[in-house]
Protein backbone atom coordinates (compact mmCIF):
# COMPACT_ATOMS: atom_id res chain seq x y z
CA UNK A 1 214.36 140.98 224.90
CA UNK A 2 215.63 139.02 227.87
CA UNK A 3 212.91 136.61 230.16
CA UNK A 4 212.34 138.37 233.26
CA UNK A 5 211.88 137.22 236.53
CA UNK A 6 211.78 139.06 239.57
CA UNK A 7 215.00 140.97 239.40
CA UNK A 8 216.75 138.54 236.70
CA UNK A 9 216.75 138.75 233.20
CA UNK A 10 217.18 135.45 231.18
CA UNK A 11 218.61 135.10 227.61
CA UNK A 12 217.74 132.42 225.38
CA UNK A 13 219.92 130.71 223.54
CA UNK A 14 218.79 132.27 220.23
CA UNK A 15 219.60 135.90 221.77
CA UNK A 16 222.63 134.89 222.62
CA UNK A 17 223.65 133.49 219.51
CA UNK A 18 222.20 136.71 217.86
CA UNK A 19 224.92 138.63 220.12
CA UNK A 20 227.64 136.47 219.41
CA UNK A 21 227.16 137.01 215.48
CA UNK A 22 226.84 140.81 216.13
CA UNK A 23 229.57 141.01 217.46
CA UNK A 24 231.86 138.84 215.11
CA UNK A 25 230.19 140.85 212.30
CA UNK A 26 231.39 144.13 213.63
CA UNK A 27 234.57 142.79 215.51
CA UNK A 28 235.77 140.69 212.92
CA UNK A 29 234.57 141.82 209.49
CA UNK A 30 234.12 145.29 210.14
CA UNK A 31 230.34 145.62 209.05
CA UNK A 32 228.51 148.81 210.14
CA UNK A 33 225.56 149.27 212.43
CA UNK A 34 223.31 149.54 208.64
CA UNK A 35 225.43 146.26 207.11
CA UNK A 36 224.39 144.02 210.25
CA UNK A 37 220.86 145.58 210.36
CA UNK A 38 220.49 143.94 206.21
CA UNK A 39 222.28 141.30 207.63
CA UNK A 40 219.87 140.37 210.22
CA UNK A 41 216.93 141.20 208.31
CA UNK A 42 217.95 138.30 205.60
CA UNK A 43 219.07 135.75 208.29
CA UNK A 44 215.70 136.32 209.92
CA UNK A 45 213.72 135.91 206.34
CA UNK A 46 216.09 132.67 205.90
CA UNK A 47 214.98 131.55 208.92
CA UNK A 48 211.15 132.19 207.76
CA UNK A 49 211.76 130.60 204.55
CA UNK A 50 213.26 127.51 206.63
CA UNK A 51 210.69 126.96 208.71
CA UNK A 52 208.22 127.16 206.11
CA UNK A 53 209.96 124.64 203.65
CA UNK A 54 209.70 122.81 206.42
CA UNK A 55 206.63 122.50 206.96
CA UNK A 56 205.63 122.28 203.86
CA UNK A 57 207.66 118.77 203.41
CA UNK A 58 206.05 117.50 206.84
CA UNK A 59 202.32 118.23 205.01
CA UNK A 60 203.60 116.08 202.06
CA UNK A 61 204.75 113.62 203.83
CA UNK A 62 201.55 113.59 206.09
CA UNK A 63 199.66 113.40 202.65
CA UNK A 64 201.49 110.64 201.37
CA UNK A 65 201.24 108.35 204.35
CA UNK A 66 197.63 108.80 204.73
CA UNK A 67 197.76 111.03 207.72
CA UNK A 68 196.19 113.64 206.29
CA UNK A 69 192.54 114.80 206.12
């Protein structure tokens, strides 16, 4: 969903992204409306799984330099 503002709407870079690979997916590989809804739905887990891997290192490291509690 686009940022609004007064009588503009704003996307962010993410969304836009997200369109681009939309439309390469059905453009360009020929994947159905159902294909690029799986699609999305793993990306977005990947992205989950990222972000918590993530974090998880940052805690170790924390731990291991003595910045934790």
């Amino acid at each position: 969903m686009p940022l609004e503002s007064g009588s503009t709407r704003q996307f962010s870079d993410a969304d836009l992204a997200r369109a681009l690979l939309i439309h390469d997916l059905k453009v360009d590989l020929g994947v159905n409306d159902e294909g690029i809804a799986v699609i999305l739905h793993l990306l977005d887990q990947l992205h989950g799984l990222r972000c918590l891997v993530r974090d998880i290192h940052a805690m170790e490291v924390s731990d291991r330099t003595g910045g934790g509690t």
